[in-house]
Protein backbone atom coordinates (compact mmCIF):
# COMPACT_ATOMS: atom_id res chain seq x y z
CA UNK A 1 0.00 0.00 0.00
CA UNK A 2 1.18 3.35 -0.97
CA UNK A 3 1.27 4.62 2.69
CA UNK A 4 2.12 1.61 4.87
CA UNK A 5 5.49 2.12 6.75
CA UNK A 6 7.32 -0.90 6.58
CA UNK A 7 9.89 -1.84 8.72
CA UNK A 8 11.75 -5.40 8.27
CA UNK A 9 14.30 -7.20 10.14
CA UNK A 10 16.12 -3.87 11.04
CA UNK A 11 19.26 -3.51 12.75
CA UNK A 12 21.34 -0.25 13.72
CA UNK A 13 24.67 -0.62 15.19
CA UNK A 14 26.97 1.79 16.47
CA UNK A 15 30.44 0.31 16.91
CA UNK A 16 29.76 -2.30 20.03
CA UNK A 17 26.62 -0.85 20.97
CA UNK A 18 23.11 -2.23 19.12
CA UNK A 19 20.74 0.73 19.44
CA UNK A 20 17.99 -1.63 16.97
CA UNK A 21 18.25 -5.15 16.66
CA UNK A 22 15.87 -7.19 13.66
CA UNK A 23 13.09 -5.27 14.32
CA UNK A 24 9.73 -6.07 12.24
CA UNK A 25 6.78 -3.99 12.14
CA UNK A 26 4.18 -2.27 10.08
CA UNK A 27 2.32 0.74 10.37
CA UNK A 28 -0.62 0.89 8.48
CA UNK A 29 -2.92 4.34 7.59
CA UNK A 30 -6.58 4.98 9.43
CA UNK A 31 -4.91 4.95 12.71
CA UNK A 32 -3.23 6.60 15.11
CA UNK A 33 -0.58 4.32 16.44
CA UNK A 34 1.86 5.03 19.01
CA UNK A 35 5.21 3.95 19.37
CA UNK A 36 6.44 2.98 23.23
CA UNK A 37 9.35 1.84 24.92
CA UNK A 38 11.37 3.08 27.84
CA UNK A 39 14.11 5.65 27.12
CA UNK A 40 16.96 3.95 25.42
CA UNK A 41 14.70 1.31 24.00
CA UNK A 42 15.41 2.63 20.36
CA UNK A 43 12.47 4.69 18.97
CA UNK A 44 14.39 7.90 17.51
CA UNK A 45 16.96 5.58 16.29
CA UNK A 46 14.35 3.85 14.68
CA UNK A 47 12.38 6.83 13.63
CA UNK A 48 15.72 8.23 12.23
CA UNK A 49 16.23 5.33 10.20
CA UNK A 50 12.89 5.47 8.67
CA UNK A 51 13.11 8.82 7.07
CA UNK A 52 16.79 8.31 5.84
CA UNK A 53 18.90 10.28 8.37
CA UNK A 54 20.95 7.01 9.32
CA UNK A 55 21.64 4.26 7.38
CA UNK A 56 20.39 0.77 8.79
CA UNK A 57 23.49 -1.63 9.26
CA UNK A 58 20.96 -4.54 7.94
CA UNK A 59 17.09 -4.52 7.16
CA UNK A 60 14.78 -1.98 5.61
CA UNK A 61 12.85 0.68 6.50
CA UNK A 62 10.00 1.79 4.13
CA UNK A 63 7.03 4.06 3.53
CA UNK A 64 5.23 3.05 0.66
CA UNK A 65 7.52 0.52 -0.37
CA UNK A 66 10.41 2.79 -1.08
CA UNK A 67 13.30 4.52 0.89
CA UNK A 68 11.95 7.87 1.94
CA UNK A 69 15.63 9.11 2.13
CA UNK A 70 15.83 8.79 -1.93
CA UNK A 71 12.46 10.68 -1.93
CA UNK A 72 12.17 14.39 -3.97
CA UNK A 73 10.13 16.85 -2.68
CA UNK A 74 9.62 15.24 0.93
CA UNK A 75 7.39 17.03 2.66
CA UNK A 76 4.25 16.07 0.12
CA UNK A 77 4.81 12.62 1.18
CA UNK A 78 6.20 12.33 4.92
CA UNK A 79 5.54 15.31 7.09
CA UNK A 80 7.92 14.69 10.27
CA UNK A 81 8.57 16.38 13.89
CA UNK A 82 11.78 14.86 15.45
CA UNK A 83 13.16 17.57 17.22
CA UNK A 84 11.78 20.67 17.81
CA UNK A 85 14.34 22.30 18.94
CA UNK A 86 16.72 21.78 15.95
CA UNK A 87 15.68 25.29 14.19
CA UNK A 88 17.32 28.35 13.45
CA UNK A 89 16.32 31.00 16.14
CA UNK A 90 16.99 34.10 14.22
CA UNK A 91 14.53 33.24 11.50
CA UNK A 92 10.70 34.11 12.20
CA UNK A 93 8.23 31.28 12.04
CA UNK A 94 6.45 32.53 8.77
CA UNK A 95 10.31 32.63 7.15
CA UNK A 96 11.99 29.36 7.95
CA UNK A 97 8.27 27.64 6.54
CA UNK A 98 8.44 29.95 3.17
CA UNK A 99 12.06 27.95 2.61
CA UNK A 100 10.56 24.58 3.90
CA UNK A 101 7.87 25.31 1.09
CA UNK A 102 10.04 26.69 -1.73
CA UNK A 103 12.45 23.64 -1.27
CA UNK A 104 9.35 21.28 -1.97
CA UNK A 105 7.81 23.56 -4.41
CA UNK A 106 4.96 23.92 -1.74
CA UNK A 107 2.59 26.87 -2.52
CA UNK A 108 3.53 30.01 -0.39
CA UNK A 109 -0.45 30.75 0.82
CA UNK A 110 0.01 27.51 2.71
CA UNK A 111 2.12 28.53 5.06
CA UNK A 112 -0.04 30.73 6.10
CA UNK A 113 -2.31 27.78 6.58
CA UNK A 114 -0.43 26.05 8.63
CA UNK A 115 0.36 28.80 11.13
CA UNK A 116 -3.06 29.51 11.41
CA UNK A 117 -3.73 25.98 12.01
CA UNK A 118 -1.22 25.16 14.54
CA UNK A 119 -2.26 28.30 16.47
CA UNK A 120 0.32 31.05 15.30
CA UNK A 121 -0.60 32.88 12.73
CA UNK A 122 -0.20 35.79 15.10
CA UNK A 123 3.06 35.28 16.14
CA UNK A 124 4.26 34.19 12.63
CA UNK A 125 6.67 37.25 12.16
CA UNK A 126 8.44 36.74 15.72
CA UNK A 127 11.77 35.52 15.49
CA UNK A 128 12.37 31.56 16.37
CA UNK A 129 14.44 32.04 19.41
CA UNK A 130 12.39 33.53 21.42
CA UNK A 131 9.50 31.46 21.16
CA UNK A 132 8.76 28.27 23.48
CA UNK A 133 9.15 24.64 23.42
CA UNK A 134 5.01 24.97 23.25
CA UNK A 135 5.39 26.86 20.62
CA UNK A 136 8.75 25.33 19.07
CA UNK A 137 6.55 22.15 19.05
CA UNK A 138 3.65 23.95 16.87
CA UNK A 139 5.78 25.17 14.54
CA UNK A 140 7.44 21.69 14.25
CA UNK A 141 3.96 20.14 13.39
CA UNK A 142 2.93 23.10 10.95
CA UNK A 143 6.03 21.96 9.48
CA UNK A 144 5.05 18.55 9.11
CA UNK A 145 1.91 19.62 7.81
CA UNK A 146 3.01 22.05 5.03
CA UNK A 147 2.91 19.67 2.13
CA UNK A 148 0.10 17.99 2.88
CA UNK A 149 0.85 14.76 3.23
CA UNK A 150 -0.25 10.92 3.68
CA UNK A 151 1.80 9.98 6.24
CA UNK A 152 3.27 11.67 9.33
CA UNK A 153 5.27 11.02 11.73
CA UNK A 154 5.82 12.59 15.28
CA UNK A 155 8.84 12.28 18.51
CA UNK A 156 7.82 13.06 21.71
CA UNK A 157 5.15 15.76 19.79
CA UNK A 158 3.50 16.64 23.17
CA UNK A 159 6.69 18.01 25.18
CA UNK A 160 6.40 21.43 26.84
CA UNK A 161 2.60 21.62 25.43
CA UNK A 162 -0.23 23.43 28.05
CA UNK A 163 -3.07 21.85 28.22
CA UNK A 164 -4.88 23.32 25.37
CA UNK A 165 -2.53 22.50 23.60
CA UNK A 166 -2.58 18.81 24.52
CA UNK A 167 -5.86 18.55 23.94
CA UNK A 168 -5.71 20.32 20.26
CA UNK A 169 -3.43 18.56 19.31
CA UNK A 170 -4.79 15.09 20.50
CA UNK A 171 -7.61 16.33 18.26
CA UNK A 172 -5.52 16.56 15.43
CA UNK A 173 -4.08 13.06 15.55
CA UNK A 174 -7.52 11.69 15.04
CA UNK A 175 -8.50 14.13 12.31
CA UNK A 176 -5.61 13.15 10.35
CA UNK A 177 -5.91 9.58 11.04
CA UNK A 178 -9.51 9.90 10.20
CA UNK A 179 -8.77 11.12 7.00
CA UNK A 180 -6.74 8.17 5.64
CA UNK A 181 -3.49 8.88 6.58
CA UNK A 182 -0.68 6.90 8.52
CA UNK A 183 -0.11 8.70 11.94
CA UNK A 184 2.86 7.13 13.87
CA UNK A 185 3.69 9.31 17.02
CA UNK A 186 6.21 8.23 19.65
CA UNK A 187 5.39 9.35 23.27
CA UNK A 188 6.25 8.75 26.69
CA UNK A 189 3.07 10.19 27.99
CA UNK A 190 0.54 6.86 28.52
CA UNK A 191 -2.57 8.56 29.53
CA UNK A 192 -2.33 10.61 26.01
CA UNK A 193 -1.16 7.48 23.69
CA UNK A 194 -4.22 5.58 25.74
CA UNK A 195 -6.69 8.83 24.80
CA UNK A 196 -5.64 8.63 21.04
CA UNK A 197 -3.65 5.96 20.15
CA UNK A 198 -5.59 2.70 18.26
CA UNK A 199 -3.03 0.50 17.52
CA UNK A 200 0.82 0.44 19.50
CA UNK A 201 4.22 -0.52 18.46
CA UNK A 202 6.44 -1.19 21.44
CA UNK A 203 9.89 -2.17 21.99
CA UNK A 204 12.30 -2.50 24.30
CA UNK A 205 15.79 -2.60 23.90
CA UNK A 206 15.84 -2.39 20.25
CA UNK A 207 13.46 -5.15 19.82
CA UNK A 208 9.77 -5.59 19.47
CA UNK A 209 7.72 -6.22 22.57
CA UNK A 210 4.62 -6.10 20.95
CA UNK A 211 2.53 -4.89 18.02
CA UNK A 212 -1.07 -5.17 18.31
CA UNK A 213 -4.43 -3.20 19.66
CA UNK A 214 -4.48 -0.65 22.22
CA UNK A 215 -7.19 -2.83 24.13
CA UNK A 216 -4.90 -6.20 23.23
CA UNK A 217 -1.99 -4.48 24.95
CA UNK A 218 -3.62 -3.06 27.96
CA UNK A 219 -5.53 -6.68 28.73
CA UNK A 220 -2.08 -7.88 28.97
CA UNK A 221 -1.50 -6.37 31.71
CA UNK A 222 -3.94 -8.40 33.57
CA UNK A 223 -7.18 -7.10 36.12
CA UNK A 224 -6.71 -4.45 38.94
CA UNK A 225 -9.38 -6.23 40.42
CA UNK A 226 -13.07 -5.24 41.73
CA UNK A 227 -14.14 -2.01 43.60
CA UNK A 228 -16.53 -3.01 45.92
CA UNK A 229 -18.66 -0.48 48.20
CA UNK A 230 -20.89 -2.46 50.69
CA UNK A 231 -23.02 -1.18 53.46
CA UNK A 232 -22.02 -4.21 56.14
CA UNK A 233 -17.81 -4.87 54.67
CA UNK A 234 -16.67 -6.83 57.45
CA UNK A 235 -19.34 -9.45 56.98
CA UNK A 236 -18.57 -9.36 53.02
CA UNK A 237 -14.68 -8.94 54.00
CA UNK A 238 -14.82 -12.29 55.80
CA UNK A 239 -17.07 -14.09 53.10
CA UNK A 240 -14.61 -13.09 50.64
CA UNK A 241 -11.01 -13.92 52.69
CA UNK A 242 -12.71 -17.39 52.79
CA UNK A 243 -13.16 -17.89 49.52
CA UNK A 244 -9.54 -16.90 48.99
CA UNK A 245 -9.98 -13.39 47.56
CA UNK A 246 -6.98 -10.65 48.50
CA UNK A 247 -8.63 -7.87 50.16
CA UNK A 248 -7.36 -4.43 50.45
CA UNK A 249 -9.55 -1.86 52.56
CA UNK A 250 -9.89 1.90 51.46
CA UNK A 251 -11.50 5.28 52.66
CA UNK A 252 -15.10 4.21 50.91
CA UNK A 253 -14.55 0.91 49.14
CA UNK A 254 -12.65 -2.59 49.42
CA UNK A 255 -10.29 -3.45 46.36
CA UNK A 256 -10.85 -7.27 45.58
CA UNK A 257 -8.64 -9.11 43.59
CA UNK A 258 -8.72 -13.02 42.84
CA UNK A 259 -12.53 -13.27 42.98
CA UNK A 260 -14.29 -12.08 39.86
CA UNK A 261 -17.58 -9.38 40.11
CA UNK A 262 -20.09 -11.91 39.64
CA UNK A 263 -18.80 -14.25 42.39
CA UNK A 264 -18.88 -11.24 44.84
CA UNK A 265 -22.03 -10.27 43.78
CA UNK A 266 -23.32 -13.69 44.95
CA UNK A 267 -21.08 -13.59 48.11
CA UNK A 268 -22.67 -10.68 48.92
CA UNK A 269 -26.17 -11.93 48.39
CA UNK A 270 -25.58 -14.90 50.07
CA UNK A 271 -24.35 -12.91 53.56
CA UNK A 272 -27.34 -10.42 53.05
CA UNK A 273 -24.86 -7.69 52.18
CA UNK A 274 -25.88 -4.47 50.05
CA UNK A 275 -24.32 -3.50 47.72
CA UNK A 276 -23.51 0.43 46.45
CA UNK A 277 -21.11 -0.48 44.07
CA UNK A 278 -19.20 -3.28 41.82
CA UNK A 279 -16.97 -2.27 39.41
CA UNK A 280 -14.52 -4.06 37.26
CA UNK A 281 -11.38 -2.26 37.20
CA UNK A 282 -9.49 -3.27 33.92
CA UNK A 283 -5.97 -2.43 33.50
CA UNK A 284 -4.49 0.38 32.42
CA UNK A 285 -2.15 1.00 29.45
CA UNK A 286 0.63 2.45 31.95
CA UNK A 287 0.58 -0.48 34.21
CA UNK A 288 0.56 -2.99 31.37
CA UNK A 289 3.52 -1.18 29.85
CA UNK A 290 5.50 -1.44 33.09
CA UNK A 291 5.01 -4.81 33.19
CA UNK A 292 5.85 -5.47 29.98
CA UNK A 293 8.98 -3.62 29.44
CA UNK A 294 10.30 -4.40 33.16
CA UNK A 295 12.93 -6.25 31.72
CA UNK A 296 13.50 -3.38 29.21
CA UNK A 297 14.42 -0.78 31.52
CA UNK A 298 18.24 0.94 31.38
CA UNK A 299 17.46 3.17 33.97
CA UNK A 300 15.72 2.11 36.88
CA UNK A 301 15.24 4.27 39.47
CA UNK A 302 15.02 3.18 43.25
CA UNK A 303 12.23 3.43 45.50
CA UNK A 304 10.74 7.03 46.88
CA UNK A 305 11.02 7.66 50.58
């Protein structure tokens, strides 16, 4: 397909250190998908890779079936954000995207465009250096945006963003994904990849951990267990330690784990217990991600005191 990114068997080494090792994947338009793993586990040196600013030791690393390094005129094809911060300061916003568009033969009205749509069309004659990393990031993804392209790709996109700007640009992914086009975004921040993100791509160490669903991914992870709210606990408490549930008391409620909902439920009936509340509690993308990439981790840090 013409905007799948491919990635097969890929391996980056540099000198005894193996930053990506035969990694597989594919990335496929219609979704958002997000790309995890703990720092160090390999995604900008993936991500670098893919758009042709390294050269793979072994393996391939496609969109569309060809090597986007070899591509003319970029930016109508891949629109990328990798570092924000790698821009020239004295420029203003509105100049450095008038030479991103003249280099890809990119119509000068839509820069405009983009700075309106990224939120700074009013700031679009200030010079570069003096804006913020909120703002360094817009500009990064108006870049991205200029030519209009099928697939795009985004590192860490949400660093030094407010909250409006979180939100907008959370918005955003799904437009564009909802559009047809191949959105692959990187991110460290779970509770935004779990708000947006469909499909996931995470490694570990250079290598793939897993490639599947959002909801796939998170159920690996396993139950948190049952909130339970009962008007009598300690008679439901004791029903339940003797059916060999873990109980864990709380300000308001009892977390159960090892007996499902339903069982409680007829626990509780049984013992003449009300009930205010039941709830599942299904697991979370962050805690599945721990879990999963626990052996993954470079830098673990000790416990707080």
């Amino acid at each position: 397909m013409e905007h799948v990114i491919e990635v097969s068997e890929l391996t980056k080494r540099y000198g005894d250190t193996t930053a990506v090792r035969d990694l597989s994947f594919t990335v496929r338009p219609g979704h958002v998908t997000g790309f995890l793993g703990p720092n160090g586990a390999g995604k900008t040196t993936t991500l670098r890779l893919l758009l042709g600013l390294n050269t793979p030791t072994s393996g391939t690393a496609t969109i569309g079936g060809r090597d986007f390094g070899a591509a003319r005129r970029g930016l109508h094809h891949v629109g990328a954000l990798l570092d924000a911060q790698d821009v020239h300061g004295g420029r203003t916003a509105r100049a450095h995207l008038r030479a991103l568009a003249a280099s890809n033969g990119i119509e000068r009205r839509r820069v405009g465009e983009v700075l309106d749509e990224v939120g700074l069309g009013d700031v679009a004659g200030r010079r570069i250096g003096g804006f913020s990393l909120g703002m360094k990031q817009r500009l990064g993804i108006a870049a991205a945006l200029l030519g209009d392209p099928s697939v795009l790709v985004f590192d860490e996109p949400l660093n030094g963003l407010d909250p409006e700007g979180v939100q907008w640009l959370r918005a955003l992914l799904r437009r564009l994904a909802a559009e047809g086009r191949t959105v692959f975004v990187s991110s460290h921040q779970m509770s935004e990849m779990e708000l947006c993100a469909e499909q996931l791509i995470v490694i570990g160490r250079g290598e793939l951990i897993a490639a599947e669903s959002l909801g796939a991914f998170a159920a690996r992870g396993g139950s948190q267990g049952v909130r339970v709210r009962a008007r009598e606990p300690e008679r439901l408490v004791s029903a339940l330690l003797a059916e060999g549930a873990e109980v864990v008391p709380g300000e308001q409620s009892l977390s159960v784990t090892g007996v499902d909902a339903e069982r409680i439920g007829e626990l509780a009936l049984r013992e003449g217990v009300a009930l205010g509340e039941l709830t599942p509690l299904a697991a979370s993308l962050e805690q599945a991600f721990m879990e999963l990439t626990a052996d993954s981790v470079d830098y673990l840090t000790g416990e707080p005191r």
